[in-house]
Protein backbone atom coordinates (compact mmCIF):
# COMPACT_ATOMS: atom_id res chain seq x y z
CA UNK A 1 237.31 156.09 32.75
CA UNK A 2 235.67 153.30 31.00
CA UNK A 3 231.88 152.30 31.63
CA UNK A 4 232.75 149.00 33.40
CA UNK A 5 235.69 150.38 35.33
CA UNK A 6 233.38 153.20 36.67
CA UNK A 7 230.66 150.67 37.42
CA UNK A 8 233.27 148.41 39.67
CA UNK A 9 234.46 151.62 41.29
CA UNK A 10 230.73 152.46 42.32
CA UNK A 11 229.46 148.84 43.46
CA UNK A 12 232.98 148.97 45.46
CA UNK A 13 231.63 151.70 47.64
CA UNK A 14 228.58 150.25 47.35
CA UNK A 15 229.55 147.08 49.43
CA UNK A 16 231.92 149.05 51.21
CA UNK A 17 229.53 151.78 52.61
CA UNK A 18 226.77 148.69 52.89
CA UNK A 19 229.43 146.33 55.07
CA UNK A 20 229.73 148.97 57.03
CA UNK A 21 225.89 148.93 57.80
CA UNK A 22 225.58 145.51 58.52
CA UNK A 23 229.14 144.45 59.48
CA UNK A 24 228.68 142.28 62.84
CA UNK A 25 225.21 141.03 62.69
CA UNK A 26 225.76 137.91 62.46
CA UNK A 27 227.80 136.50 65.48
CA UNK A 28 227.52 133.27 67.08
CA UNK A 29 224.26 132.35 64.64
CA UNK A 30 222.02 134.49 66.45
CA UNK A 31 220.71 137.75 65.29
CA UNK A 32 219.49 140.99 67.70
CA UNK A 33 215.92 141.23 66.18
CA UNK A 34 216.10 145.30 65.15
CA UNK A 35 219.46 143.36 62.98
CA UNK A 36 217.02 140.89 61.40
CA UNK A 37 214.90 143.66 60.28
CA UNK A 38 217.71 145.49 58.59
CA UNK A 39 219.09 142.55 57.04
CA UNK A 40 214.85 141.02 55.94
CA UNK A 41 214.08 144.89 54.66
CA UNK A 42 217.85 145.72 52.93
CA UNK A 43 217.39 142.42 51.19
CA UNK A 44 213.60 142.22 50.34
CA UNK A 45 213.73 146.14 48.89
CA UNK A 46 217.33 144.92 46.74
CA UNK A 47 214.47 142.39 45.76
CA UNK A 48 211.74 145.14 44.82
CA UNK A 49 213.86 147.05 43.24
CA UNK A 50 215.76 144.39 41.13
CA UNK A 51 212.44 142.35 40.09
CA UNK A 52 210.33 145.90 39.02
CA UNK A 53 210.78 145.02 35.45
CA UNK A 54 209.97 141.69 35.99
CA UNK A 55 213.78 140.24 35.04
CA UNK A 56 216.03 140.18 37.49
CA UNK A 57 219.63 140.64 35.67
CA UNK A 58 222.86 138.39 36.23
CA UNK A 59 224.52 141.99 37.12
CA UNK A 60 221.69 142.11 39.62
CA UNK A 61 222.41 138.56 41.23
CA UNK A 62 226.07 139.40 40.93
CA UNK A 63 225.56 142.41 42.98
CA UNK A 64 223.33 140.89 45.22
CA UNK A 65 225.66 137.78 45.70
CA UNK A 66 228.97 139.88 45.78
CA UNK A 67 227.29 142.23 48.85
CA UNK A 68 226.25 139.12 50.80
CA UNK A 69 229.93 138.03 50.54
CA UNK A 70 231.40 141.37 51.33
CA UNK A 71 228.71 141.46 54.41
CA UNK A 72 230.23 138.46 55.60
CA UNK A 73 226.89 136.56 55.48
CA UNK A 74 227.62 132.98 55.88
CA UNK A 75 224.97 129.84 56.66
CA UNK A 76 221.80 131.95 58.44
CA UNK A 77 222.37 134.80 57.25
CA UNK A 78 223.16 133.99 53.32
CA UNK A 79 219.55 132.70 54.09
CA UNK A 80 218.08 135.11 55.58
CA UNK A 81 219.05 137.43 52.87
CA UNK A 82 218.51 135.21 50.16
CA UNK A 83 214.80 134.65 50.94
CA UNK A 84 213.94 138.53 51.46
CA UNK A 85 215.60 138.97 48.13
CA UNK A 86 213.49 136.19 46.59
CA UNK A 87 210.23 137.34 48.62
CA UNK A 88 210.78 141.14 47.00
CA UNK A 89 211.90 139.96 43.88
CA UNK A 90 208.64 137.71 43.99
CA UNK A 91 206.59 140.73 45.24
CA UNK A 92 205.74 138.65 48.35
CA UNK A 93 206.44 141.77 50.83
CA UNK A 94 204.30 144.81 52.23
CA UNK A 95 206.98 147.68 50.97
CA UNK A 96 205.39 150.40 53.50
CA UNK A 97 205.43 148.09 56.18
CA UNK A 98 208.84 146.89 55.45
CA UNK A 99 210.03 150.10 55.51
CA UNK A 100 208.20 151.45 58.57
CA UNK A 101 209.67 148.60 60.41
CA UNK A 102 213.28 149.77 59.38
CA UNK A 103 212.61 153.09 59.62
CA UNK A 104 211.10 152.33 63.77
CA UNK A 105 214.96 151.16 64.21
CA UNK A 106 216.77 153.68 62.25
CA UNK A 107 215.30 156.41 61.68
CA UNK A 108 215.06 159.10 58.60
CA UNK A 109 218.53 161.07 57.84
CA UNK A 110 220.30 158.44 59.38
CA UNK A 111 223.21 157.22 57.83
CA UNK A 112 221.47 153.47 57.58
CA UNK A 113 218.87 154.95 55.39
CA UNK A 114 220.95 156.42 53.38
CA UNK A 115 223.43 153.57 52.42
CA UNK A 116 220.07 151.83 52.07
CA UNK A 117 218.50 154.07 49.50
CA UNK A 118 222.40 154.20 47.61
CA UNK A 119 222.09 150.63 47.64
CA UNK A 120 218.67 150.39 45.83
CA UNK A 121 219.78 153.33 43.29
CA UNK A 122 222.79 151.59 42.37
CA UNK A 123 220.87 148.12 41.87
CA UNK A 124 218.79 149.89 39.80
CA UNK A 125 221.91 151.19 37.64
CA UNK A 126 223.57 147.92 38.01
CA UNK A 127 222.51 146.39 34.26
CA UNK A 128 222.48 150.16 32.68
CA UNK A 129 218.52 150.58 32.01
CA UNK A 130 216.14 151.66 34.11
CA UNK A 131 213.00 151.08 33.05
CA UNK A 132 209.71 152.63 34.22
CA UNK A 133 208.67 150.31 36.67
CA UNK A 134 211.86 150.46 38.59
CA UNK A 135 211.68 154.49 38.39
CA UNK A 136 208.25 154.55 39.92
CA UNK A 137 208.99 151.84 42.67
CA UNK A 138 212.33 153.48 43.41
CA UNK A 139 210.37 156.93 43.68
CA UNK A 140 207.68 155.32 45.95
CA UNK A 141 210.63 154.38 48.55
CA UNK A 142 212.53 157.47 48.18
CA UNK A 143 209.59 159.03 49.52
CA UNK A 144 209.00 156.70 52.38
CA UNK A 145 212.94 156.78 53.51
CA UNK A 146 212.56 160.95 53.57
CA UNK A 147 214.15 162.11 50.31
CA UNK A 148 212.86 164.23 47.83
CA UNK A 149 212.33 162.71 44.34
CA UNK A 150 214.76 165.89 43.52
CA UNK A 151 217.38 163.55 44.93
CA UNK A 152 216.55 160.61 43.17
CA UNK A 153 216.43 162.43 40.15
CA UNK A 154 220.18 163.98 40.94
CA UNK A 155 221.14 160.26 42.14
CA UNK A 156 219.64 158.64 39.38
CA UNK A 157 222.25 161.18 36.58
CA UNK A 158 225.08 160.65 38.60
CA UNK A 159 224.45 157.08 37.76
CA UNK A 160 223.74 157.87 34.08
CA UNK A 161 220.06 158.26 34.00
């Protein structure tokens, strides 16, 4: 399978496995506040992640943009979203604190976390490099979320690195 074909199929279950994780926080324009921390601390570490090397990629944005569609984010939440993505990509965000306040509402091993950290790999892989600025901040939340750098390092050659 071509490259860009594998690429779609990947961000696909990306969004899919992400919608899942944030399907149904927005209803009515009000948001439970352990939601707003999921949504502030998914979007601010897409941020991290995507701004590490200083250049945030169109294949970035285009990820970033196509999950906040797939989410269903509309009005508030396209907001919310959009400025934790700018505050991470900006560096404007405490990363241990960020994640200490996710990880208070879902904890390690759950199945949050882990769409989480497969959400931050595959940024990572989105525009094929990874330089080593995005390896070392990746590593640093691996650790944090509970996995091993082991399974970054097997995450990070299924996605061709």
């Amino acid at each position: 399978m071509p490259f860009d074909q594998q690429n779609s199929s990947a961000w696909s279950g990306v969004i899919r496995d992400i919608k899942s994780v944030v399907s149904g926080l927005f209803s009515g324009g009000r948001l439970e506040p352990e939601k707003q921390i999921a949504i502030d601390v998914l979007f601010a570490m897409l941020g991290v992640v995507a701004g590490a090397d200083s250049i945030v990629t169109t294949h970035e944005a285009e990820f970033v943009n196509e999950l906040m569609d797939e989410i269903g984010l509309g009005g508030k939440g396209r907001e919310t979203a959009f400025a934790a993505f700018n505050r991470g990509r900006r560096r404007e965000v405490d990363v241990d604190s960020d994640l200490t306040k996710l990880l208070a509402v879902y904890p390690k091993g759950s199945q949050e976390v882990a769409r989480v950290f497969d959400s931050l790999v595959r940024i990572a892989a989105a525009d094929g490099r990874m330089r080593p600025s995005e390896k070392i901040i990746l590593e640093q939340i691996t650790v944090k979320l509970g996995y091993s750098e082991d399974v970054l390092t097997q995450r990070l050659k299924q996605a061709g690195f």
